[in-house]
Every structure is written in C-alpha cells, then in structure tokens.
N, C-alpha and C. Protein backbone atom coordinates (compact mmCIF):
# COMPACT_ATOMS: atom_id res chain seq x y z
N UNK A 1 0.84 -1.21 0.00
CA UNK A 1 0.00 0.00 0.00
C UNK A 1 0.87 1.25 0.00
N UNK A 2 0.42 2.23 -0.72
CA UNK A 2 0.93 3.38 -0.83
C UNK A 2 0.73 4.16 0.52
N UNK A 3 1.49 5.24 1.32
CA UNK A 3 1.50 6.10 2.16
C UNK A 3 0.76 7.17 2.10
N UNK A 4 -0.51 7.35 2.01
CA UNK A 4 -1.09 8.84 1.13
C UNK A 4 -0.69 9.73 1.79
N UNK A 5 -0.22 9.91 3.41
CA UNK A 5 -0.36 10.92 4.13
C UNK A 5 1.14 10.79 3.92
N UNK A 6 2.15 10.92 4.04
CA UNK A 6 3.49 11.31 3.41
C UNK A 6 3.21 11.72 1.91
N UNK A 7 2.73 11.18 1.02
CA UNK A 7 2.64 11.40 -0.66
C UNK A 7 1.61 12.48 -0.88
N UNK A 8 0.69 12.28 -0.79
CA UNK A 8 -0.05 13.71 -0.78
C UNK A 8 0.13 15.15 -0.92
N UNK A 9 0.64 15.76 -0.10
CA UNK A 9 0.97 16.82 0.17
C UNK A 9 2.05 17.18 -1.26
N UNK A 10 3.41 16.38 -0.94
CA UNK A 10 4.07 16.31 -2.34
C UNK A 10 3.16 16.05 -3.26
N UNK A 11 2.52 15.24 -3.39
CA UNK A 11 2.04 15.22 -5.04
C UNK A 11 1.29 16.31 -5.21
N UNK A 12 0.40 17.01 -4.30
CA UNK A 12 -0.84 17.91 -4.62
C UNK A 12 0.27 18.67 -4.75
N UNK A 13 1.40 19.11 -4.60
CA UNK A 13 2.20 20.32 -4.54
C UNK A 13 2.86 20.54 -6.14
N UNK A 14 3.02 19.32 -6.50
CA UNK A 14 3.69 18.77 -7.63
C UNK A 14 2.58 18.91 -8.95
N UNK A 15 1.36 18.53 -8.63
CA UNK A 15 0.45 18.94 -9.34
C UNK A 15 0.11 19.77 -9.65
N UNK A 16 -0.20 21.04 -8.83
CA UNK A 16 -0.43 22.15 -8.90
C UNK A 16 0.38 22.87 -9.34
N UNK A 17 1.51 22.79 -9.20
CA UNK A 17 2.88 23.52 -9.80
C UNK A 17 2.95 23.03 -11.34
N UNK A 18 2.98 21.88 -11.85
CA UNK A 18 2.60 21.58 -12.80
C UNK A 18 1.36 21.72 -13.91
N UNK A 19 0.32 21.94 -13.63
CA UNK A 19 -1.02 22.60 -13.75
C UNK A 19 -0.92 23.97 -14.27
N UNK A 20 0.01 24.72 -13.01
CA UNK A 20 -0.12 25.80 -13.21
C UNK A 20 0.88 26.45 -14.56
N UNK A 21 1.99 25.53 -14.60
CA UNK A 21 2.81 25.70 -16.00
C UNK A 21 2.15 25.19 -16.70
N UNK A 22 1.16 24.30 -17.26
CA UNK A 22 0.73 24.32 -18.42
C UNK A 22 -0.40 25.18 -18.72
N UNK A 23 -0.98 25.93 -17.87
CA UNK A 23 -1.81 26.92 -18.39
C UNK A 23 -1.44 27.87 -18.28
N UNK A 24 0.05 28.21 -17.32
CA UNK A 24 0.39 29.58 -18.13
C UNK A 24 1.07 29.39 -19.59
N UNK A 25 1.36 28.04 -19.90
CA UNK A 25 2.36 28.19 -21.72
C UNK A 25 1.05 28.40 -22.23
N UNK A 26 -0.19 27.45 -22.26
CA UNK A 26 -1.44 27.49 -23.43
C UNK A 26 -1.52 29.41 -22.91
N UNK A 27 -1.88 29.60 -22.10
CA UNK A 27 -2.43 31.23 -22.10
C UNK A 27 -1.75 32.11 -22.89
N UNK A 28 0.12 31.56 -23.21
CA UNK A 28 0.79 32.63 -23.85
C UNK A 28 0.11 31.91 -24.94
N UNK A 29 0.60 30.94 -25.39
CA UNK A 29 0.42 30.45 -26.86
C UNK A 29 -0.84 31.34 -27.61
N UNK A 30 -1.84 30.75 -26.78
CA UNK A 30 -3.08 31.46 -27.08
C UNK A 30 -2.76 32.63 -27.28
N UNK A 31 -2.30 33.54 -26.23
CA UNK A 31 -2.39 34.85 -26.67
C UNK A 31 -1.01 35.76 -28.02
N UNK A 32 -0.10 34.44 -28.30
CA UNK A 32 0.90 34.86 -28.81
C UNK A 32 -0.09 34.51 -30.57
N UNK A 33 -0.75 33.63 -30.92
CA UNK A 33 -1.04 33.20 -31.76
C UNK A 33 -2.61 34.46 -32.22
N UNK A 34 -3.48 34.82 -30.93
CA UNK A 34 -4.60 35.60 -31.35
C UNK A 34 -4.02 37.31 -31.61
N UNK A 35 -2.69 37.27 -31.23
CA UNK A 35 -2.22 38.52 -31.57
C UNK A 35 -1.47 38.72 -33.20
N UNK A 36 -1.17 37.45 -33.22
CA UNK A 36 -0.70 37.44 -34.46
C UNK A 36 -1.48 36.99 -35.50
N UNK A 37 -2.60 36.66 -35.74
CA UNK A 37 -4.08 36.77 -36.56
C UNK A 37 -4.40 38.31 -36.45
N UNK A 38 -4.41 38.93 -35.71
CA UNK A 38 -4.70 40.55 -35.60
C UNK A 38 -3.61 41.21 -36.38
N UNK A 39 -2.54 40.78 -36.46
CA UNK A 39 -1.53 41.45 -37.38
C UNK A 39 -2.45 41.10 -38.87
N UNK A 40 -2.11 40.03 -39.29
CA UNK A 40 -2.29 39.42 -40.58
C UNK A 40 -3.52 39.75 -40.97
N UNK A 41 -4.92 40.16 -40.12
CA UNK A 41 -6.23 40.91 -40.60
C UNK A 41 -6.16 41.91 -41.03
N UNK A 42 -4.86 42.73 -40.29
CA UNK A 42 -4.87 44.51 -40.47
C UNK A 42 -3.84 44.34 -41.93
C-alpha cells in the first residue's frame, strides 16, 4: 500500500505547480497566436 499521508501533500504540490505551468504556456500560446491573426487581418 501506498503512504497517502506522506505522498499527498508532495504530489498535490507537484500537481499544482505543474497545472499551473501548463496553463500559463497554453495562455501565452493562445495569446501569442490571437495577436498574431490581428496582425495578418490589419
């Protein structure tokens, strides 16, 4: 059996830190890509 109460904490920490880098790259992407459709309209 796994330890949840030692693992936990690390993983939720690990997760969230992770989580949180992939939606800040999609947020640039997103916003690097809808800025550059606004070039190419004008």
């Amino acid at each position: 059996m796994v330890d949840w109460t030692m693992l936990s904490p690390t993983f939720l920490t690990a997760v969230i830190e992770w989580a949180g880098a992939v939606v800040t790259v999609f947020a640039v992407g997103s916003g690097h890509s809808a800025k550059h459709n606004e070039r190419r309209e004008q």
